[in-house]
Protein backbone atom coordinates (compact mmCIF):
# COMPACT_ATOMS: atom_id res chain seq x y z
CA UNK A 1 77.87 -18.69 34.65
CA UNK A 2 78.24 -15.78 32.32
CA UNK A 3 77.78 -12.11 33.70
CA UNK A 4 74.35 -11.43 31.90
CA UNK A 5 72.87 -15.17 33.41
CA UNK A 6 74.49 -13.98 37.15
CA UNK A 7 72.69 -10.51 36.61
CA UNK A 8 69.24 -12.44 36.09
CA UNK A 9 69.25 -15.02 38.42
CA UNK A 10 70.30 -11.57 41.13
CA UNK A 11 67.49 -9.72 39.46
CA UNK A 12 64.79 -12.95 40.35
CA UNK A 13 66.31 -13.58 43.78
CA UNK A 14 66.19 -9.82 44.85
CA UNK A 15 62.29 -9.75 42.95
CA UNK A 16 61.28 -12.93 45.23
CA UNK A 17 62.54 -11.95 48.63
CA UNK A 18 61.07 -8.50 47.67
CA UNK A 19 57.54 -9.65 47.04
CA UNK A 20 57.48 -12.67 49.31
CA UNK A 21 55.73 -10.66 52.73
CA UNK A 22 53.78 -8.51 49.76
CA UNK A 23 52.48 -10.96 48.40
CA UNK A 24 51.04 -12.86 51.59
CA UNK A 25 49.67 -9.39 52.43
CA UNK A 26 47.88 -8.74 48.86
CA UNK A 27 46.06 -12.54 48.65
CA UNK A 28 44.88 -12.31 52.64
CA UNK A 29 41.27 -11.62 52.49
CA UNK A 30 39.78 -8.59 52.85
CA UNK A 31 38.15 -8.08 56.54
CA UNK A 32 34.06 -8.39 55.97
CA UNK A 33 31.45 -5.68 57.19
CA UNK A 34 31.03 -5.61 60.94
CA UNK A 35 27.99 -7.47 62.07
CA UNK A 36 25.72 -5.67 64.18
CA UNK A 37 26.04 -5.89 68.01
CA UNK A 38 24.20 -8.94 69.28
CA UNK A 39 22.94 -6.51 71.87
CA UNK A 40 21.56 -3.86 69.17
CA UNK A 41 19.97 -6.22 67.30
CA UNK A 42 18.15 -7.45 70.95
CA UNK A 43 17.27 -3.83 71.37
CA UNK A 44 15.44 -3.19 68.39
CA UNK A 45 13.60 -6.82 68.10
CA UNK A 46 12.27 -5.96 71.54
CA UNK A 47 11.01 -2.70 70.84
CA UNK A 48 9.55 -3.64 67.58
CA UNK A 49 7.47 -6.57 69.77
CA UNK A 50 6.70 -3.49 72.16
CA UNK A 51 5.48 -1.68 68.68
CA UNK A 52 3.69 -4.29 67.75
CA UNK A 53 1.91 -4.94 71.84
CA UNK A 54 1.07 -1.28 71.89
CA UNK A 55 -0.61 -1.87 68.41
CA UNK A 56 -2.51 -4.54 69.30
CA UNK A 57 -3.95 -2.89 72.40
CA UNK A 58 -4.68 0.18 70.45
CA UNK A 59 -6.67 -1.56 68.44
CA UNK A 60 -8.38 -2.80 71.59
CA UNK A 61 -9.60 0.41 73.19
CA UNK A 62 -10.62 1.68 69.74
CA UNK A 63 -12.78 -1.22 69.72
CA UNK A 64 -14.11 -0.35 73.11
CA UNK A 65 -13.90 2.78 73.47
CA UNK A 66 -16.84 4.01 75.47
CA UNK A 67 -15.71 6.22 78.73
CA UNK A 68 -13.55 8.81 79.07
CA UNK A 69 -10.91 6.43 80.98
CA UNK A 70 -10.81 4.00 77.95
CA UNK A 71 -10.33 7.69 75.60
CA UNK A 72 -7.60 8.81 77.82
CA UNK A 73 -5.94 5.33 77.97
CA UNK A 74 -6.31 5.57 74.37
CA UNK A 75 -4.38 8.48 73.70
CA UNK A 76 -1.75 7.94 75.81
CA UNK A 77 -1.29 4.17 74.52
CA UNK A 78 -1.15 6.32 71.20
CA UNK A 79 1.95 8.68 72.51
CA UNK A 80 3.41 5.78 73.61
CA UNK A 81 3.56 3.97 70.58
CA UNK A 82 4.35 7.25 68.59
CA UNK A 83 7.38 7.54 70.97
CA UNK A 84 8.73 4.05 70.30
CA UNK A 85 8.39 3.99 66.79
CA UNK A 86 10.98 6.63 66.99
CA UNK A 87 13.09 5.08 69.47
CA UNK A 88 13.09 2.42 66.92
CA UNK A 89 13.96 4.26 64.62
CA UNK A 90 17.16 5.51 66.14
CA UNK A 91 18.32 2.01 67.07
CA UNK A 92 18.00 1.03 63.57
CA UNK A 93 19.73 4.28 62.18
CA UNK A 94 22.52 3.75 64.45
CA UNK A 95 23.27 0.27 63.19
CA UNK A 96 23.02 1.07 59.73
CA UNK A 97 25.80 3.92 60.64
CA UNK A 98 28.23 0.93 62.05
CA UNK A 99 27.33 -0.98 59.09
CA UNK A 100 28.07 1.77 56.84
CA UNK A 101 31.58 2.45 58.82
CA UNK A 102 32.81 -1.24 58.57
CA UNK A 103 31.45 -0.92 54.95
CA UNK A 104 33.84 2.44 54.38
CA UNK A 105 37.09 0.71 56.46
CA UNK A 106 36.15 -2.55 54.15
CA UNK A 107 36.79 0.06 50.91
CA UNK A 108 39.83 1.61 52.20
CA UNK A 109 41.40 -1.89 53.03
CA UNK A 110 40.56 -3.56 49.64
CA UNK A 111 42.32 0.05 47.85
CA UNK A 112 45.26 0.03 49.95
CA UNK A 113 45.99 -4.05 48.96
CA UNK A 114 44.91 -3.26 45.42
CA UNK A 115 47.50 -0.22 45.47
CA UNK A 116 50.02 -2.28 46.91
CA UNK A 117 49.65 -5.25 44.36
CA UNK A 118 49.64 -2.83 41.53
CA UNK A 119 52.61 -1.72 42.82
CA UNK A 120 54.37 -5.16 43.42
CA UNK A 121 53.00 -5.92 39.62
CA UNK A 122 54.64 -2.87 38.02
CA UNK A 123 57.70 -3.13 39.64
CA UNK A 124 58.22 -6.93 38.25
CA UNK A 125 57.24 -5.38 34.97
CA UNK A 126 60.24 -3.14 35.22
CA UNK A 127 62.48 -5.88 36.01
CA UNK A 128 61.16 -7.62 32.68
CA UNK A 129 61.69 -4.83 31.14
CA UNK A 130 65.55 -4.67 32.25
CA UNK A 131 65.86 -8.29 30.81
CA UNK A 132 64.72 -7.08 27.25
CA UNK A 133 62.07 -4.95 25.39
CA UNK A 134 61.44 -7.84 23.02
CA UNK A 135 59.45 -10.40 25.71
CA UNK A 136 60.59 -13.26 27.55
CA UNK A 137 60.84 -15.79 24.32
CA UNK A 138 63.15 -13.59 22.59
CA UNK A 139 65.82 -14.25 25.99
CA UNK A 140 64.72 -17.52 25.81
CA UNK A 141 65.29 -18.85 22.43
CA UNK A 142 69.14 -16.73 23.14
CA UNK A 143 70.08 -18.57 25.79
CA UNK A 144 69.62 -21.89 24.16
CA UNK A 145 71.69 -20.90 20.86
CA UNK A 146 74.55 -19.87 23.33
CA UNK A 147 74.39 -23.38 25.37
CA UNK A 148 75.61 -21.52 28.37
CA UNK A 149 74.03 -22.38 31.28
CA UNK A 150 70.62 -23.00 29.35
CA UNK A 151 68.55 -24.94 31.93
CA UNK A 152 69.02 -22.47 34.61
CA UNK A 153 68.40 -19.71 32.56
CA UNK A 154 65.45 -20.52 30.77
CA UNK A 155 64.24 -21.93 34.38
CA UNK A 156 64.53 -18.29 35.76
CA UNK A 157 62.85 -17.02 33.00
CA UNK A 158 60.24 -19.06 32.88
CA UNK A 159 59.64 -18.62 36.86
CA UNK A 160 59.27 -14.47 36.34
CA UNK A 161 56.60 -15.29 33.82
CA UNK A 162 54.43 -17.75 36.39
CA UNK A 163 54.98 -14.52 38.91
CA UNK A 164 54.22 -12.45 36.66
CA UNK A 165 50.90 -13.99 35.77
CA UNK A 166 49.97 -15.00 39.65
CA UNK A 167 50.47 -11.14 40.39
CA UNK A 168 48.45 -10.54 37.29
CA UNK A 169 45.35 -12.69 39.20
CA UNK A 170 46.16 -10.88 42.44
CA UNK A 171 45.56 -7.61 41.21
CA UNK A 172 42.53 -8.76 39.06
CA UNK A 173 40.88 -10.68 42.45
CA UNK A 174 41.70 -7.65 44.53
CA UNK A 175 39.76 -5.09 41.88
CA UNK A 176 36.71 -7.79 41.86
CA UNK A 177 37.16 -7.62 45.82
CA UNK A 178 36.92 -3.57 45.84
CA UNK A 179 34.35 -3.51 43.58
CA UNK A 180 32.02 -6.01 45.93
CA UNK A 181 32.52 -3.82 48.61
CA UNK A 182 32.08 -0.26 47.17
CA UNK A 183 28.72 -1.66 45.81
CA UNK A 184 28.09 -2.81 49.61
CA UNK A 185 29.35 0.58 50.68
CA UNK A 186 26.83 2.43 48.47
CA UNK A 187 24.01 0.10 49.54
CA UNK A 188 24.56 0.82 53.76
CA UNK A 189 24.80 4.42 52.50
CA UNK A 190 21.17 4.47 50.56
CA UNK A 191 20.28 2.38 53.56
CA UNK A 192 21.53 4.89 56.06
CA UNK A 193 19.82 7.75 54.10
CA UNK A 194 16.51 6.33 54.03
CA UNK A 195 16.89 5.06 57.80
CA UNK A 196 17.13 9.20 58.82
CA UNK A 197 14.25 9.82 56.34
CA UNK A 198 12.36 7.40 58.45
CA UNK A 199 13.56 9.01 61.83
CA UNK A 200 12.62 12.62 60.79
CA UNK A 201 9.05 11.39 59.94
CA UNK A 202 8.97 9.66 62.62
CA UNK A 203 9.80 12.73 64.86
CA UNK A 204 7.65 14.76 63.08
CA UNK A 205 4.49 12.16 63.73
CA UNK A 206 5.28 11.74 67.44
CA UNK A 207 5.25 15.73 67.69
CA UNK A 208 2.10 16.51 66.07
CA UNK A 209 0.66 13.41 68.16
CA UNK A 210 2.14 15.09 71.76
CA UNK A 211 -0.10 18.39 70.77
CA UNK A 212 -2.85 16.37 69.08
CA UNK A 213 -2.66 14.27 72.39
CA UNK A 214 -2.61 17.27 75.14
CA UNK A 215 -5.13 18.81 73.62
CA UNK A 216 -7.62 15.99 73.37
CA UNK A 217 -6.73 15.62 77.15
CA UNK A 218 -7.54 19.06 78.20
CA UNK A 219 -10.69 18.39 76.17
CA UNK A 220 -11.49 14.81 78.10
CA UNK A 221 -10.81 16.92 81.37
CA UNK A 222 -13.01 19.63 80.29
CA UNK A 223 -16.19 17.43 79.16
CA UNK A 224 -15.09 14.85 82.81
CA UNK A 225 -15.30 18.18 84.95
CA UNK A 226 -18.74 19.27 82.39
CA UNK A 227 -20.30 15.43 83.19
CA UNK A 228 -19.95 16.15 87.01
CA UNK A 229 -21.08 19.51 86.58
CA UNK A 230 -23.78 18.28 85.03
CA UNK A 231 -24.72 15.12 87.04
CA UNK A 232 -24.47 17.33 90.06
CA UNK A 233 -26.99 19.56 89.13
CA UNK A 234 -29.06 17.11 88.05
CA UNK A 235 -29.07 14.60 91.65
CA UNK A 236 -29.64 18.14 93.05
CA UNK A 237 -32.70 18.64 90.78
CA UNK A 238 -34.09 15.59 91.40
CA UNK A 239 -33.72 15.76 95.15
CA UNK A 240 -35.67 18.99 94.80
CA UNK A 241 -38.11 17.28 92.73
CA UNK A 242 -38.78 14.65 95.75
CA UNK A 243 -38.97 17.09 98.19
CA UNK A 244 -41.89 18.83 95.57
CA UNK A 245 -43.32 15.35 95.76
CA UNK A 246 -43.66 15.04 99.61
CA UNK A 247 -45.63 18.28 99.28
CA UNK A 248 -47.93 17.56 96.72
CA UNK A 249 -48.27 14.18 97.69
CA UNK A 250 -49.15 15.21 101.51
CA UNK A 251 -51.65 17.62 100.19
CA UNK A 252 -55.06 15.98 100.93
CA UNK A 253 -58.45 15.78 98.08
CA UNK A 254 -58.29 14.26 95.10
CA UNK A 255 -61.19 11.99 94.66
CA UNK A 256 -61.46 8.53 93.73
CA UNK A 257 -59.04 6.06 92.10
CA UNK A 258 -60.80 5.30 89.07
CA UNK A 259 -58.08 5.75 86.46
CA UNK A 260 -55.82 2.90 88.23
CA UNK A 261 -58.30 0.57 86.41
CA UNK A 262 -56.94 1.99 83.10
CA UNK A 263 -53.42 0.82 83.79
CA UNK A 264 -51.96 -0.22 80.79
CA UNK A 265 -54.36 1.67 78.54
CA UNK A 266 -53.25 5.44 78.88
CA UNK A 267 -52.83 7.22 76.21
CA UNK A 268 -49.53 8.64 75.16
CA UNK A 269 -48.90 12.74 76.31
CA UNK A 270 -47.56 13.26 73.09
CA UNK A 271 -45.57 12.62 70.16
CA UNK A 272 -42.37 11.18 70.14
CA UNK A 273 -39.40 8.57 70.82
CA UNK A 274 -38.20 7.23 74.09
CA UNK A 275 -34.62 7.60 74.39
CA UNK A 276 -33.93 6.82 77.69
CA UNK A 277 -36.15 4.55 79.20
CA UNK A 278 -37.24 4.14 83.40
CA UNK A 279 -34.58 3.17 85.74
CA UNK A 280 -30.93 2.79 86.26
CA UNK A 281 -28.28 3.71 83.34
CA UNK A 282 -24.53 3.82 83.11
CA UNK A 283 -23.39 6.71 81.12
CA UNK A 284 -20.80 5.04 79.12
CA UNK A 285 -18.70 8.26 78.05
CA UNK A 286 -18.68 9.13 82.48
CA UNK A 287 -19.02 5.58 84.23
CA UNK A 288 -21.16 7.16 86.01
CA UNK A 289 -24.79 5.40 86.96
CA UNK A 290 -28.31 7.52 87.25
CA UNK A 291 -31.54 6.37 88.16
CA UNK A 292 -34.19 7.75 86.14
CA UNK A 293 -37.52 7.83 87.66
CA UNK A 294 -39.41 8.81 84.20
CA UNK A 295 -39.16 8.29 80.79
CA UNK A 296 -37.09 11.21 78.55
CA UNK A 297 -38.76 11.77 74.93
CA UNK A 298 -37.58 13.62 71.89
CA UNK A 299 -40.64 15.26 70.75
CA UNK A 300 -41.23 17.47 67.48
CA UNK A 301 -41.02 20.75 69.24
CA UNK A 302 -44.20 23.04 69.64
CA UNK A 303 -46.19 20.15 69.87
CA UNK A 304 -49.13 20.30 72.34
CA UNK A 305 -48.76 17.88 75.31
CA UNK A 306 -51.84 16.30 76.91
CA UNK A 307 -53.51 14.82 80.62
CA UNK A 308 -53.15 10.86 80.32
CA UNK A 309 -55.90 10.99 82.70
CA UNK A 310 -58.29 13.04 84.24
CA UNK A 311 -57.63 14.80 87.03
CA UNK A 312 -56.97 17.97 89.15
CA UNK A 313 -53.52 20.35 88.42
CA UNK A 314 -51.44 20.04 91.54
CA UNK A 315 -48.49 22.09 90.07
CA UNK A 316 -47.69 24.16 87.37
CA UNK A 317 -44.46 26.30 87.28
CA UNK A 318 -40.93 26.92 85.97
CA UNK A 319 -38.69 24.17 88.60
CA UNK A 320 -34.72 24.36 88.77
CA UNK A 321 -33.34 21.13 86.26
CA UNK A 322 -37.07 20.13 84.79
CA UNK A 323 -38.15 24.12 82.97
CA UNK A 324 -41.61 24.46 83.20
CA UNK A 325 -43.40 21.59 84.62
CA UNK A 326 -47.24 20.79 85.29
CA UNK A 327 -48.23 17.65 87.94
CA UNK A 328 -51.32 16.29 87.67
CA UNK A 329 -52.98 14.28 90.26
CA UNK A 330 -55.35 11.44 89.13
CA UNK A 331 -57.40 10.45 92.20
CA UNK A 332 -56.35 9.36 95.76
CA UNK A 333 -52.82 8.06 94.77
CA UNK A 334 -51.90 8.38 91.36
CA UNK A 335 -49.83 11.29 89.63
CA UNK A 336 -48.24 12.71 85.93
CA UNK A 337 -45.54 14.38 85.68
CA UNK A 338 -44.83 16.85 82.13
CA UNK A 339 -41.28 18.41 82.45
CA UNK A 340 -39.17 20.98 79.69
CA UNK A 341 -42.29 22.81 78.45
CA UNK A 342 -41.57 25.53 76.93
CA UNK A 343 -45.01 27.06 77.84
CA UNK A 344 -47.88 25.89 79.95
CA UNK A 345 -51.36 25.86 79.53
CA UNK A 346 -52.86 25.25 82.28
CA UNK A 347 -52.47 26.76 86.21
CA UNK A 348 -52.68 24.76 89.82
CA UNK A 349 -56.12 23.88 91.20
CA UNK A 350 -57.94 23.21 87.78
CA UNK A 351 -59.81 20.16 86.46
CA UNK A 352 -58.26 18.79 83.36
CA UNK A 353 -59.93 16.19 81.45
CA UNK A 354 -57.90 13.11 79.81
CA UNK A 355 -56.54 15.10 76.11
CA UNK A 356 -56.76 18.13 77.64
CA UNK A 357 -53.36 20.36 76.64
CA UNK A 358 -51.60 21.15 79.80
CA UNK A 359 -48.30 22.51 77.83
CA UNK A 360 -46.36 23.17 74.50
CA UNK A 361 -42.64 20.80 73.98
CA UNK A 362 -39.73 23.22 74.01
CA UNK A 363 -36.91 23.22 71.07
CA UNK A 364 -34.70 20.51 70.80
CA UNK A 365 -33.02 18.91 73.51
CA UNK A 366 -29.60 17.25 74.29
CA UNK A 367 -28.97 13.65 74.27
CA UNK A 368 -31.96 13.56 76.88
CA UNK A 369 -34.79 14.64 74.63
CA UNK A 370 -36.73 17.85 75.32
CA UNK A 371 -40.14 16.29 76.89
CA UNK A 372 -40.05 14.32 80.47
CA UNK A 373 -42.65 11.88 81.73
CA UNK A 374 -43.31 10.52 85.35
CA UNK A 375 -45.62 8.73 87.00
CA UNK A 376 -46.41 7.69 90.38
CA UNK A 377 -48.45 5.96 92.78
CA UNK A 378 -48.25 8.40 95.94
CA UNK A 379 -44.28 8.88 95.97
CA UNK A 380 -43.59 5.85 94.52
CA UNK A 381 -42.03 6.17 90.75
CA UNK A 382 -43.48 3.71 88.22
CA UNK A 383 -42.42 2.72 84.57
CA UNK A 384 -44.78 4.64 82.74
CA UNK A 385 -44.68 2.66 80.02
CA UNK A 386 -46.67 -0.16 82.63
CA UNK A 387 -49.45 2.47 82.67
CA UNK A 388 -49.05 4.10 78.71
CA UNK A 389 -51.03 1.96 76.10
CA UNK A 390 -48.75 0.12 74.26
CA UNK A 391 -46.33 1.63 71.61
CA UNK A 392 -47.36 0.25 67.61
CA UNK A 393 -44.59 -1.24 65.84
C-alpha cells in the first residue's frame, strides 16, 4: 500500500469511529411535546361539566323566577358560575404554558442535533477536501491508471461518498424536524396568548358580576325587609279594621233586610278593574300568603264612588292602612265597605240612597289599586262579586 492510499484509508477510519456515537445521536428522534397531565385534563373536564350544571340551572330560576329566594338563588348561582368560568380558565392557561414549555425544550433539542449534524457534515467535507479539490471521480479514475491497490482504494472512496450523502439526509430530516416543531412552538404560543386574553376577561366579568351581585342583594334585602314592613302594617290594619267591625256591627237599628233579595244584582261602586280578587293570595315576589276580605280596584282617579244599596252611613273617616273610608249599613245584617278615598261625601248617621256619591277615588295606587270594596253579612266577609251584578265581557 502506497503512502497516499495508507493516508486515506487513516483519514476514513479516524472519520468513522469519529461520527459513529454522532451519528446515532443526530438520527434518534426528537422527544415530542409533553402531553398534558391526565390529572389536568380531569380538572378542567369537570369544571367545564360544573360550567355547564350551573348553566343549566340558571336557566332554571330565570325561568321561574318569582320570589325573592328564587332572585337571590339566582344571583348567587350567577357568581358561582362567573367564578368557575375563571377557574377554568386558569386550568386551561396553565396547560397551554406546559405545552408551550415542552414545545420550547422540543426547539432547543431539534437545534442542538441539527448543529451537531451540520457539524459532523462539514467536518467530512473537510476531509474530502484533504483528498482533492477536484471531487471524488478525479481520485478515482487515478487510482485505477496507477493499478496500486485499486479495489481498496476506490472502495474507500466510494464509502466517504455514501457517508457523505447519508449525513447529507440527516441534516436535511433534522431541518424538516425543527421546522415542525418551531411551527408547533408558535402555535402553543398564539394559543397561550389567547388563553390569558380569555382569563383577563374572564376576571374582569366575574368582578363586575361580585358588585353587580352585592348590590342586587342589598336591594333583595331592602325590598324583603320593605315586604314585611309592609305586610305588617297591613295584618295590623286589618285587625283594626275588625275590631271597627265589632263596633259597628254591635251597634243596634238598621231596618229591614230588603236589599239581601238583590244579591247578585248590585250595581258596581264605580269604575274600574279588579286586580286582586276576594280571598287568599301568595305574593310571589315575598312567599308570603294574605287573605283579602274585599276586592282591590284600579279606578280612574277623581271618579265619584257610589251606595250599592240603600242604606244608613255607619262610618265615615280617615282609618290607619284603608285612608278615608265610609261603611254603609244596608238593613239588619248587611254592610259596604269604600276604602282609599281621597275625599268623602257623605258623614255618619245619614240616609244614602242606592247611586248616591259617598266619596271621590284618590290618585293612583300601587300594585293594589287605589279603590277597596267589602262586603259583609254582620262580620262575616263575602265575595262581593256574589252580591255585584255581573261584570260585561
Amino acid at each position: 500500500m502506497t503512502s497516499r492510499s495508507a493516508a486515506a484509508v487513516a483519514l476514513f477510519a479516524a472519520l468513522a469511529a469519529a461520527s459513529g456515537g454522532a451519528t446515532a445521536a443526530g438520527e434518534s428522534p426528537a422527544p415530542t411535546p409533553r402531553a398534558a397531565a391526565g390529572s389536568e385534563e380531569q380538572d378542567l373536564e369537570r369544571l367545564r361539566g360544573e360550567i355547564t350544571a350551573l348553566e343549566q340551572r340558571l336557566k332554571t330560576l330565570e325561568a321561574r323566577k318569582a320570589d325573592l329566594g328564587s332572585e337571590r338563588e339566582g344571583l348567587e348561582t350567577e357568581l358561582a358560575l362567573a367564578t368557575l368560568r375563571v377557574r377554568a380558565a386558569e386550568g386551561q392557561r396553565r396547560r397551554l404554558e406546559e405545552d408551550e414549555a415542552a414545545a420550547a425544550r422540543e426547539a432547543e433539542a431539534t437545534r442542538a442535533g441539527l448543529a451537531a449534524a451540520g457539524e459532523r457534515l462539514r467536518s467530512q467535507l473537510a476531509v474530502l477536501a484533504v483528498l482533492g479539490r477536484a471531487g471524488l471521480w478525479p481520485l478515482a479514475l487515478r487510482a485505477a491508471l496507477e493499478g496500486t491497490d485499486v479495489t481498496r482504494r476506490i472502495t474507500t472512496l466510494v464509502l466517504l461518498v455514501r457517508e457523505q450523502e447519508r449525513r447529507r439526509e440527516v441534516v436535511a430530516r433534522l431541518a424538516e424536524q425543527r421546522a415542525a416543531t418551531l411551527a408547533v412552538l408558535s402555535q402553543r404560543r398564539a394559543e397561550l396568548e389567547a388563553a390569558h386574553e380569555r382569563l383577563g376577561q374572564e376576571r374582569v366579568e366575574l368582578a363586575a358580576t361580585r358588585e353587580r351581585v352585592a348590590a342586587e342583594l342589598v336591594s333583595l334585602e331592602q325590598d324583603r325587609r320593605a315586604g314585611a314592613v309592609a305586610l305588617a302594617e297591613a295584618i295590623a290594619a286589618e285587625a283594626r279594621l275588625e275590631r271597627l267591625w265589632g263596633t259597628v256591627a254591635g251597634e243596634p237599628g238598621g231596618g229591614r233586610a230588603d236589599v239581601e233579595i238583590l244579591r247578585g244584582g248590585l250595581p258596581w261602586p264605580v269604575r274600574g278593574e279588579v286586580v286582586r280578587g276576594f280571598g287568599p293570595r301568595r305574593d310571589p315576589r315575598y312567599g308570603t300568603v294574605t287573605v283579602s276580605n274585599g276586592l282591590h280596584l284600579t279606578a280612574p282617579s277623581g271618579e265619584s264612588v257610589t251606595a250599592i244599596a240603600p242604606g244608613t252611613v255607619a262610618y265615615a273617616q280617615f282609618f290607619k292602612g284603608y285612608g278615608n273610608l265610609v261603611i254603609v249599613r244596608h238593613g239588619e245584617r248587611l254592610y259596604s265597605l269604600y276604602a282609599r278615598l281621597s275625599s268623602m261625601l257623605t258623614g255618619a248617621g245619614r240616609r244614602v240612597a242606592m247611586g248616591d256619591p259617598l266619596g271621590v277615588v284618590g290618585p293612583a295606587g300601587d300594585q293594589d289599586g287605589n279603590f277597596y270594596l267589602e262586603v259583609r253579612l254582620g262580620q262575616e266577609p263575602q265575595d262581593p262579586r256574589q252580591w255585584l251584578e255581573p261584570v260585561r265581557e
